[in-house]
N, C-alpha and C. Protein backbone atom coordinates (compact mmCIF):
# COMPACT_ATOMS: atom_id res chain seq x y z
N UNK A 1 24.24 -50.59 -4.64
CA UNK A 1 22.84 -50.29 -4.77
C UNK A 1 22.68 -48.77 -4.75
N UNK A 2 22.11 -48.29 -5.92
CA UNK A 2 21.98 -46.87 -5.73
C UNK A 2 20.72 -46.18 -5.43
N UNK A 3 20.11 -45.55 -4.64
CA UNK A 3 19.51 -45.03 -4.06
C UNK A 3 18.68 -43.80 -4.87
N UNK A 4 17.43 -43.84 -4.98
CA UNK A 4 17.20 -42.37 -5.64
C UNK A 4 16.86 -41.27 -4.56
N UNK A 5 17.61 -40.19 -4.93
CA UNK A 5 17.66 -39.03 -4.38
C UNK A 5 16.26 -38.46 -4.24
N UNK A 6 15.51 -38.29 -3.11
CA UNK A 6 14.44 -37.54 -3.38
C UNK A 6 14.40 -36.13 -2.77
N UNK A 7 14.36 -35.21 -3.99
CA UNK A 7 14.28 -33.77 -3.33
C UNK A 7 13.14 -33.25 -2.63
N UNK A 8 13.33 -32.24 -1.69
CA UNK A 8 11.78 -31.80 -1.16
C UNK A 8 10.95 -31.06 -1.85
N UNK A 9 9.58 -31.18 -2.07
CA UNK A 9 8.94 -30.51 -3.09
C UNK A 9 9.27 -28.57 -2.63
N UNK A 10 9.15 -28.19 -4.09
CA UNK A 10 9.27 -27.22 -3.95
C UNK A 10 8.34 -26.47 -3.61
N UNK A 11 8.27 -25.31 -2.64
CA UNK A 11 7.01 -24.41 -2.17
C UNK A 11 6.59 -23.40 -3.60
N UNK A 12 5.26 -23.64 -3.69
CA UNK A 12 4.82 -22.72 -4.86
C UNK A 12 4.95 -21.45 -4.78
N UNK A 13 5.51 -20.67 -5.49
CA UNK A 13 5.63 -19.17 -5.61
C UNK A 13 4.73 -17.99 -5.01
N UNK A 14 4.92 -17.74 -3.97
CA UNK A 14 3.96 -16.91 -3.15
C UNK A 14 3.92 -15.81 -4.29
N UNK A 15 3.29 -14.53 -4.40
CA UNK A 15 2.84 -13.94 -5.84
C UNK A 15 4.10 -12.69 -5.43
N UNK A 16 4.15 -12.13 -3.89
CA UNK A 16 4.91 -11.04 -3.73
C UNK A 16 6.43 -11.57 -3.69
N UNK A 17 6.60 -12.58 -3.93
CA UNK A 17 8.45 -12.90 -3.21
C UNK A 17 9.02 -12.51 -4.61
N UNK A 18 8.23 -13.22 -5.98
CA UNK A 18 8.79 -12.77 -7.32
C UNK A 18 7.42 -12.74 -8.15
N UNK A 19 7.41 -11.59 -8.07
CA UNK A 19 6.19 -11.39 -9.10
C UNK A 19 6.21 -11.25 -11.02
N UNK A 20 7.47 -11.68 -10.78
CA UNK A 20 7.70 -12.03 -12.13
C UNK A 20 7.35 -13.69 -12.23
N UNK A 21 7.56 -14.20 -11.52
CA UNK A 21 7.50 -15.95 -11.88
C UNK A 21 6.17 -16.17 -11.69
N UNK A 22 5.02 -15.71 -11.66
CA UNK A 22 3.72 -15.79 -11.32
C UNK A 22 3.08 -15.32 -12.46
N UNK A 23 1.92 -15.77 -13.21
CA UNK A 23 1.20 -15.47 -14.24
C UNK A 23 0.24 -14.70 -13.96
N UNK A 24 -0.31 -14.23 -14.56
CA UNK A 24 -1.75 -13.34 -14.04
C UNK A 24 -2.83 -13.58 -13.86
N UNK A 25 -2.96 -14.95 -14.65
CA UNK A 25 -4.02 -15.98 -14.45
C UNK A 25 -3.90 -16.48 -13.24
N UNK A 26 -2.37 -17.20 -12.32
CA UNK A 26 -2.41 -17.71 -11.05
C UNK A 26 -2.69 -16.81 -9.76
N UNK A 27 -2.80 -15.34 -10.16
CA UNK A 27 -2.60 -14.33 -9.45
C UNK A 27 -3.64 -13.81 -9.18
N UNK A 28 -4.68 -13.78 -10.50
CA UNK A 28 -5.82 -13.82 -10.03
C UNK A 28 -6.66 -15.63 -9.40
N UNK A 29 -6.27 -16.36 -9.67
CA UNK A 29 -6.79 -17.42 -8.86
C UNK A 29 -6.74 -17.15 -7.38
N UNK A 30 -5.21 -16.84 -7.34
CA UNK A 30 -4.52 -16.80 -5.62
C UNK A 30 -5.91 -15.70 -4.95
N UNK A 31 -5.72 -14.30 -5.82
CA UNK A 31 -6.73 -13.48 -5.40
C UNK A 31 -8.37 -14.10 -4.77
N UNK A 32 -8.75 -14.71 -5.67
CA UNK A 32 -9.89 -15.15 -5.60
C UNK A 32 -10.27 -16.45 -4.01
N UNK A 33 -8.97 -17.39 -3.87
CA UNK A 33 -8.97 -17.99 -3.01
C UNK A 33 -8.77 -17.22 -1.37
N UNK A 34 -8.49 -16.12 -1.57
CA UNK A 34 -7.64 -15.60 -0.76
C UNK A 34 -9.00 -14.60 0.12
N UNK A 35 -9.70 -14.08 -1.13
CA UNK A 35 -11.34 -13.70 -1.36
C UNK A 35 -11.84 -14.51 -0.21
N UNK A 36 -11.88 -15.63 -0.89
CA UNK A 36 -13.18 -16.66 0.27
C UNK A 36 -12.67 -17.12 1.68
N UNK A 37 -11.40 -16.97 1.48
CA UNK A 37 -10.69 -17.16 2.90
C UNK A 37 -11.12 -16.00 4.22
N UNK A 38 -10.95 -14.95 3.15
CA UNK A 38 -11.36 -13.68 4.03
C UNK A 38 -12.74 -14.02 4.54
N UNK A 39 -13.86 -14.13 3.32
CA UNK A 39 -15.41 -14.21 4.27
C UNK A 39 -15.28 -15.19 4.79
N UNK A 40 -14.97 -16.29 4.88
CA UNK A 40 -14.72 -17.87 5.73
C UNK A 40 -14.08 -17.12 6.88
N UNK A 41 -13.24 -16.49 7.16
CA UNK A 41 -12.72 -15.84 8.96
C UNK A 41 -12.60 -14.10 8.62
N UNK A 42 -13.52 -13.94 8.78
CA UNK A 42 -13.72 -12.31 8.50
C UNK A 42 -12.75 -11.29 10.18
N UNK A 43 -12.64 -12.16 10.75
CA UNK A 43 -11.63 -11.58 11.63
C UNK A 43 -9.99 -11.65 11.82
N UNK A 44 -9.57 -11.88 10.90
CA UNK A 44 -8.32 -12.58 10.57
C UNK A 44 -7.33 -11.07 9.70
N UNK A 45 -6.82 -10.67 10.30
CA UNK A 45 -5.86 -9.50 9.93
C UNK A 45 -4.59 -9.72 9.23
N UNK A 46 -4.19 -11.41 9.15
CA UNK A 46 -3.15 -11.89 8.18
C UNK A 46 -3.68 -12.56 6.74
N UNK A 47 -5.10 -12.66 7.17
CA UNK A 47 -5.57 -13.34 5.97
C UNK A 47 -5.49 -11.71 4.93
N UNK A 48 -6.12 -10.70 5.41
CA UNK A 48 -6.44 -9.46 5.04
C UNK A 48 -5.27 -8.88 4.31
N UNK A 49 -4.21 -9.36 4.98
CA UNK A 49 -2.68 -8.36 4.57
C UNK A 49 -2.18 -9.22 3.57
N UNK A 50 -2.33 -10.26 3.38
CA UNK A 50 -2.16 -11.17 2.44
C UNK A 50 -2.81 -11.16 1.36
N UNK A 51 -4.21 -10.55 1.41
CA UNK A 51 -4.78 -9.95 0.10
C UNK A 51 -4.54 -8.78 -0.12
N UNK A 52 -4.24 -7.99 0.50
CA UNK A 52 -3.99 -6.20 -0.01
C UNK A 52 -2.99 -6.93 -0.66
N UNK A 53 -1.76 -7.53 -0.04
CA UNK A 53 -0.45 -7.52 -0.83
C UNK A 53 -0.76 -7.98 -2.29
N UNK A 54 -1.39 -9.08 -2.28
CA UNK A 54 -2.23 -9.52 -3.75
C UNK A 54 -2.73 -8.72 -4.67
N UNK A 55 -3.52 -8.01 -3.97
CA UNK A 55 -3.97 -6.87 -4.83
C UNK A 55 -3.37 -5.67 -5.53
N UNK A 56 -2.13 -5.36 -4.56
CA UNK A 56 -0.49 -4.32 -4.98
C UNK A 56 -0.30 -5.08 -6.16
N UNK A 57 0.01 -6.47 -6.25
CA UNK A 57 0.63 -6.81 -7.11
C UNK A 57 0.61 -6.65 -7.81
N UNK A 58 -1.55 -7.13 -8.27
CA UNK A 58 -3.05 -7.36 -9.63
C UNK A 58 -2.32 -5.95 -10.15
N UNK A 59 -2.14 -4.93 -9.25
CA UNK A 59 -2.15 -3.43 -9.45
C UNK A 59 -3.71 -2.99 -9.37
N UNK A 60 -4.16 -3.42 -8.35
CA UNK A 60 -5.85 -2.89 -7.63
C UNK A 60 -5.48 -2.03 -6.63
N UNK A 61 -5.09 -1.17 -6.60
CA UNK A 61 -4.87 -0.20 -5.45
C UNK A 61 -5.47 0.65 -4.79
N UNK A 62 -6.72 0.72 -5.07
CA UNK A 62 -8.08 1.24 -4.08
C UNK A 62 -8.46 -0.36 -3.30
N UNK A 63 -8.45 -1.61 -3.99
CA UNK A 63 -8.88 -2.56 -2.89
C UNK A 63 -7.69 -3.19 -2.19
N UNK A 64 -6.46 -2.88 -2.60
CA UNK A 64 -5.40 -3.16 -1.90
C UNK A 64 -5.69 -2.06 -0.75
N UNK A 65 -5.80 -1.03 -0.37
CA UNK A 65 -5.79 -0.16 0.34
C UNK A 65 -7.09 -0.46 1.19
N UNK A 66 -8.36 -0.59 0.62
CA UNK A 66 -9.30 -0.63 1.39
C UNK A 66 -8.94 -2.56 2.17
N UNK A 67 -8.02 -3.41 1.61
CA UNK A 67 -8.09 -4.62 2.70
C UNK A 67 -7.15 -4.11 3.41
N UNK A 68 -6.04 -3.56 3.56
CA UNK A 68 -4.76 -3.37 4.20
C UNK A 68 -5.36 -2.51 5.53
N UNK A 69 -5.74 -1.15 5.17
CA UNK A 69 -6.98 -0.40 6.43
C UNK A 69 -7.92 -1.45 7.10
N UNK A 70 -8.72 -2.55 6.30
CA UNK A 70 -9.29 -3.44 7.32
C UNK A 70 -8.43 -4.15 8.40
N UNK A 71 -7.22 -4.73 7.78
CA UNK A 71 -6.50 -5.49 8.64
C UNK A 71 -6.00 -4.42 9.82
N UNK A 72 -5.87 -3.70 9.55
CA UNK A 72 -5.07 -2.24 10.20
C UNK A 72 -5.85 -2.45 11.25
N UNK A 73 -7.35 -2.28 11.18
CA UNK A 73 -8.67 -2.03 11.98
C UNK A 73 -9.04 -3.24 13.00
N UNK A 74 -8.36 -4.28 12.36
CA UNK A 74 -9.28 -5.78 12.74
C UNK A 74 -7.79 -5.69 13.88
N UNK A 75 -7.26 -5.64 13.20
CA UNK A 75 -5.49 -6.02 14.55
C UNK A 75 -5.03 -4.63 14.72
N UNK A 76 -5.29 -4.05 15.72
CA UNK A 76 -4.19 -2.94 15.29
C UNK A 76 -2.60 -2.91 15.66
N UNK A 77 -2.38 -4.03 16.55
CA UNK A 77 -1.17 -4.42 17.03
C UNK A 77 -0.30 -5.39 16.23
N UNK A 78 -0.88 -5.82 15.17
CA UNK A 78 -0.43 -6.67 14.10
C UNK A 78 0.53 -5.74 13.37
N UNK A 79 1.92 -6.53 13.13
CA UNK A 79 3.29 -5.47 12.88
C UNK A 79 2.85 -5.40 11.39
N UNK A 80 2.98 -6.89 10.73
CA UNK A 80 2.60 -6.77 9.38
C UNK A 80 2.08 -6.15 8.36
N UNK A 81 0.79 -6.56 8.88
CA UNK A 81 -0.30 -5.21 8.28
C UNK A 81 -0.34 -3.55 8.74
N UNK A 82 0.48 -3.66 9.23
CA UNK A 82 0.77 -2.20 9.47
C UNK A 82 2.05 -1.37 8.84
N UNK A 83 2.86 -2.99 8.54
CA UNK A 83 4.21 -2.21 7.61
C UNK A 83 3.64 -1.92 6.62
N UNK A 84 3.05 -3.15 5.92
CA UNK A 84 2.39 -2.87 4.26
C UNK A 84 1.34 -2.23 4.45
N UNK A 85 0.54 -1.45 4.93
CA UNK A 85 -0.39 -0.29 4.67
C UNK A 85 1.02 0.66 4.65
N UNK A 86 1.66 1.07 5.60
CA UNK A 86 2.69 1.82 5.44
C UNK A 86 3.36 2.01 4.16
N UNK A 87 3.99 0.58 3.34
CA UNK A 87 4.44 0.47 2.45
C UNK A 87 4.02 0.72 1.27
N UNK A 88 2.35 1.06 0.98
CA UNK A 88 1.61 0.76 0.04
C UNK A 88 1.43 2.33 0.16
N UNK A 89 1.36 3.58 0.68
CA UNK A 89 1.59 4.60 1.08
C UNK A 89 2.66 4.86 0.32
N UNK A 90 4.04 4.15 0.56
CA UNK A 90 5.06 4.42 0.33
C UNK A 90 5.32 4.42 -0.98
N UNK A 91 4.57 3.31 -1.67
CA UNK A 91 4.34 3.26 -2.96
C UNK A 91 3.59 3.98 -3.80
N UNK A 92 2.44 4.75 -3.34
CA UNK A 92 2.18 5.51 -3.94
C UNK A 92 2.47 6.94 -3.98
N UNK A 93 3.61 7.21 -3.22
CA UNK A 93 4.49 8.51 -2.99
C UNK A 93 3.77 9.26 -2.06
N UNK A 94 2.82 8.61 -0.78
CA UNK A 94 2.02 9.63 0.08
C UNK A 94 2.91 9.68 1.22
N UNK A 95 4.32 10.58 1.19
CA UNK A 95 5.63 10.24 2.18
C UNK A 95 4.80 10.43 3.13
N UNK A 96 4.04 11.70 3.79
CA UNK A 96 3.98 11.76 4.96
C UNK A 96 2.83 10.99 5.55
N UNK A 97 1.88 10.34 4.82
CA UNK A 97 1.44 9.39 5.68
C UNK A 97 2.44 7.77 5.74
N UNK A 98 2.90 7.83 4.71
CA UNK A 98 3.90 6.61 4.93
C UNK A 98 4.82 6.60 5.96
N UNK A 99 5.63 7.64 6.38
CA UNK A 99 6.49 8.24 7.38
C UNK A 99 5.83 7.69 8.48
N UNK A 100 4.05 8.24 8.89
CA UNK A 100 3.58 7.93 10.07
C UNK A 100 3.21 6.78 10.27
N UNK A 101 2.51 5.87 9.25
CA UNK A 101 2.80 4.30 9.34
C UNK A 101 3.50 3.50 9.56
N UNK A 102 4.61 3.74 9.05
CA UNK A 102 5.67 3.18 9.30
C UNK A 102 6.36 3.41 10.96
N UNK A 103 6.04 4.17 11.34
CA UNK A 103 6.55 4.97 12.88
C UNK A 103 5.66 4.09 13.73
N UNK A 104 4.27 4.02 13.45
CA UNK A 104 3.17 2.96 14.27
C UNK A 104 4.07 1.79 13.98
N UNK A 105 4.10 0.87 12.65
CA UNK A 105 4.87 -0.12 12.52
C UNK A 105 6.38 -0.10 13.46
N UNK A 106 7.08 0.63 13.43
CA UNK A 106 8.27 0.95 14.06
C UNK A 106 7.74 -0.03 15.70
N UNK A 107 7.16 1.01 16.34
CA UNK A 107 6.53 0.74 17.76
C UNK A 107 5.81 -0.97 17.50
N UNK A 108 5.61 -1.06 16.92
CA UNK A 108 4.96 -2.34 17.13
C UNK A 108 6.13 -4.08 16.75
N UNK A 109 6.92 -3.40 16.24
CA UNK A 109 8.18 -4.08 15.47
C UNK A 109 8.56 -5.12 17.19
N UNK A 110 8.43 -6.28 17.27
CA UNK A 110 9.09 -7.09 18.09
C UNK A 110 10.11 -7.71 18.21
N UNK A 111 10.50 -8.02 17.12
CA UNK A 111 12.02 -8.90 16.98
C UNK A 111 12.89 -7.49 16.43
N UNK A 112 14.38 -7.79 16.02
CA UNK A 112 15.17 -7.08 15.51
C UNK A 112 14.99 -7.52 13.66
N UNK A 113 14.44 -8.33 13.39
CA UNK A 113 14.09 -8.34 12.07
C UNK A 113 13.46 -7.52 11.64
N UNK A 114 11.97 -7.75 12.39
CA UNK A 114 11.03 -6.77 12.34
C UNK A 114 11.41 -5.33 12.16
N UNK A 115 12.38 -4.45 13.14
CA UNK A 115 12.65 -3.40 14.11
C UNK A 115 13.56 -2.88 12.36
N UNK A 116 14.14 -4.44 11.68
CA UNK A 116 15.09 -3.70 11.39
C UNK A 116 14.64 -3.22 9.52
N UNK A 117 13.55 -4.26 9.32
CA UNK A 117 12.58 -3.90 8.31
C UNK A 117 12.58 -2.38 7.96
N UNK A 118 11.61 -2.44 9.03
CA UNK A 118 10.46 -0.62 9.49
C UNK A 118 11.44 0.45 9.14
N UNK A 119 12.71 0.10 9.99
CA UNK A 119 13.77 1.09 10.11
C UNK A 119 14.28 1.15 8.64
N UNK A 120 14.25 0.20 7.78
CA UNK A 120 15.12 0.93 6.80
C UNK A 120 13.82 1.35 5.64
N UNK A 121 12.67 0.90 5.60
CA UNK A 121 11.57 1.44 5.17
C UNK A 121 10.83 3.02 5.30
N UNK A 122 11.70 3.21 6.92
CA UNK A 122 11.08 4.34 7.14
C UNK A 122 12.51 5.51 6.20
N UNK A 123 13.46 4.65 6.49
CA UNK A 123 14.89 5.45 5.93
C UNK A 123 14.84 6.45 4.43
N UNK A 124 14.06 5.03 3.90
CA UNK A 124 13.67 5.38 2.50
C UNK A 124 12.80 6.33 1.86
N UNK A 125 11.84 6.36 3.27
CA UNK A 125 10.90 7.06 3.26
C UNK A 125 11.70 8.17 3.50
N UNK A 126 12.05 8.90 4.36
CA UNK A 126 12.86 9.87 4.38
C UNK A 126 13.73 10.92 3.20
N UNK A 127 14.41 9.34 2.83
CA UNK A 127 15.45 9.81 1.88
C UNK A 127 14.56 10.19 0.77
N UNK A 128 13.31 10.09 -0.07
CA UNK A 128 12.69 10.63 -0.58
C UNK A 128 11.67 11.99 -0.69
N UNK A 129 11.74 11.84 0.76
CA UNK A 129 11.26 13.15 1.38
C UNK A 129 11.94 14.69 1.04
N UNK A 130 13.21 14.18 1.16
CA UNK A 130 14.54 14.76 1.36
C UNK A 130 14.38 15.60 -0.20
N UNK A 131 14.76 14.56 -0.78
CA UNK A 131 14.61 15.13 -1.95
C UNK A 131 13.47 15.35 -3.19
N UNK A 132 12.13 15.59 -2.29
CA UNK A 132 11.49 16.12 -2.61
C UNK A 132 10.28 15.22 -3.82
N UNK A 133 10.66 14.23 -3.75
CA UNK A 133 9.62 13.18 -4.44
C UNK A 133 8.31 12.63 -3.63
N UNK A 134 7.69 13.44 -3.54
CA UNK A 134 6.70 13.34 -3.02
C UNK A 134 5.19 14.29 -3.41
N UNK A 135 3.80 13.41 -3.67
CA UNK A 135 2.93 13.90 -3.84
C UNK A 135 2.31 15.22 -2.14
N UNK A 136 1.33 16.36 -2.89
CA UNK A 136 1.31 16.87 -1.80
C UNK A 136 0.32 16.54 -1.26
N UNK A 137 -0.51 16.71 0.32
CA UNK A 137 -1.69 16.45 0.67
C UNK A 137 -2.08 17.79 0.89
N UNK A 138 -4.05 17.37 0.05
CA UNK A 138 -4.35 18.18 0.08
C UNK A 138 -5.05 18.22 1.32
N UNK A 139 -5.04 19.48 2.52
CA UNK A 139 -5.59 19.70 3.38
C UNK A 139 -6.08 20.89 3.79
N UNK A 140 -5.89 21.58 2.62
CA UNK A 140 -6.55 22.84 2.70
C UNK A 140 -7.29 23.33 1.51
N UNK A 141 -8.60 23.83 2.01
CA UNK A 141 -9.83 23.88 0.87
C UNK A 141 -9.45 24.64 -0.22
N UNK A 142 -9.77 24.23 -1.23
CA UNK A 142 -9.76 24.77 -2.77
C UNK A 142 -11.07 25.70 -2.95
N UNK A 143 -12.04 25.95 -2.24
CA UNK A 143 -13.07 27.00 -2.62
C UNK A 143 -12.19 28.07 -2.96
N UNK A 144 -11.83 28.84 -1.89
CA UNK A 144 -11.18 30.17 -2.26
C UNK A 144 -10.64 30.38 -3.29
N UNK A 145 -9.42 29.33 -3.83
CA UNK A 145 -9.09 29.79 -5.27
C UNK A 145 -9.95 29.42 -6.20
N UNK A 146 -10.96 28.73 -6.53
CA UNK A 146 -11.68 28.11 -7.45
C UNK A 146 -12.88 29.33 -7.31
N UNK A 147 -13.10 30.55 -6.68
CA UNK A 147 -14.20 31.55 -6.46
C UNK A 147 -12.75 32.26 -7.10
N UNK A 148 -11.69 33.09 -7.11
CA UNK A 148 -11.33 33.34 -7.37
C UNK A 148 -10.83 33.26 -8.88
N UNK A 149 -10.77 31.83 -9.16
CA UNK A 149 -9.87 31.85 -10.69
C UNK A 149 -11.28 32.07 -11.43
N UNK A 150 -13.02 32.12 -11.19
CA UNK A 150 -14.12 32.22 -11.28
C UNK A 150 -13.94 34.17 -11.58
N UNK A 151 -13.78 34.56 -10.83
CA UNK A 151 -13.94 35.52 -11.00
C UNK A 151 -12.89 36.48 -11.64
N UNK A 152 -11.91 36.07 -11.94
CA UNK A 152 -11.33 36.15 -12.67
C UNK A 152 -10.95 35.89 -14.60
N UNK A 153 -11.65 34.93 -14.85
CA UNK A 153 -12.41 34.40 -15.59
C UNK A 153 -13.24 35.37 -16.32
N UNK A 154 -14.41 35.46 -15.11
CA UNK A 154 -15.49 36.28 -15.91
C UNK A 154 -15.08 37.94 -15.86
N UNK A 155 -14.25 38.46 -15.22
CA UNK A 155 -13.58 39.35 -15.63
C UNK A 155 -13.03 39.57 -17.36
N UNK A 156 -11.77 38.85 -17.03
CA UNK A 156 -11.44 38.58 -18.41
C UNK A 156 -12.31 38.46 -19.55
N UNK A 157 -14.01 37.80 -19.41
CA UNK A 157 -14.64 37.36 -20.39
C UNK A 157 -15.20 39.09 -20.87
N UNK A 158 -15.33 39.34 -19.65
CA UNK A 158 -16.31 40.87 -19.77
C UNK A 158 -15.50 42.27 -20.36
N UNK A 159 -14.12 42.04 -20.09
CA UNK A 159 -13.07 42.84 -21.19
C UNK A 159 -12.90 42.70 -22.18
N UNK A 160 -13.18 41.44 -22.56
CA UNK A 160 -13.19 41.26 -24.13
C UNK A 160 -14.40 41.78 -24.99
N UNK A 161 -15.54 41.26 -24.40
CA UNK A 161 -16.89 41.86 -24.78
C UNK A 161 -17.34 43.33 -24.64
N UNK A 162 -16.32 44.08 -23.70
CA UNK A 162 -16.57 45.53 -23.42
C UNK A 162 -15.95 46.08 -24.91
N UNK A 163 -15.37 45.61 -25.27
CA UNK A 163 -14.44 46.41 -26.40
C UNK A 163 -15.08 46.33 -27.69
């Protein structure tokens, strides 16, 4: 008597594990469910990190950033949402705030999985640092040169017209 084999169903393709096997149509569905989940528990910091990551994917990266900072806000002890704000940093080449995210993430890291994540995230971060791939932050005001290249400018304009 032969028996049929029954396999276990397979788990549907979360969108970040392979974002190639996911369509853009299911990706925005996922998005959208993921949407109402959030206002349905508006305090929920995994629901939150689970849509930024969604949104990295869409390639929405002002609302990937603005859910990832909520979750940040709603948990701040939550390892998760604190790697991927880190990571999403990391992705957009902002080393030195990624560096410091990742360092909060570091501290918050509980298991050696976790610990060992952060650590090679932050590595990377580094090793790019290193060699110099990195956008700069701006933290110091642009008036001065922008009155300057101004007046410079109308210099130049007024030598030409003097002649």
């Amino acid at each position: 008597m032969a028996t049929a084999l029954t396999l276990p169903q397979r788990i549907p393709a979360v969108p970040w594990r392979d974002p190639n096997t996911v369509s853009p149509e299911d990706l925005t569905a996922y998005i959208q469910v993921l949407e109402t989940a959030c206002l349905d528990n508006p305090g929920s910091a995994g629901l939150r990190t689970c849509l930024g990551m969604a949104y990295a994917m869409n390639y929405e990266v002002y609302k990937s950033l603005n859910a990832l900072e909520a979750a940040v806000k709603l948990e701040p002890d939550h390892f998760f949402a604190q790697l991927k704000y880190a990571e999403l940093h990391y992705r957009l080449r902002a080393l030195i705030c990624a560096e410091r995210e990742t360092l909060k993430a570091l501290d918050l890291a509980s298991s050696t999985w976790e610990y060992s994540i952060a650590r090679s995230q932050l590595k990377e971060i580094r090793r790019l640092m290193r060699e110099g791939t990195q956008k700069p932050e701006w933290t110091k005001p642009l008036w001065a040169p922008a009155l300057y290249l101004l007046a410079m400018a109308l210099i130049l304009s007024l030598a030409v017209y003097w002649k």
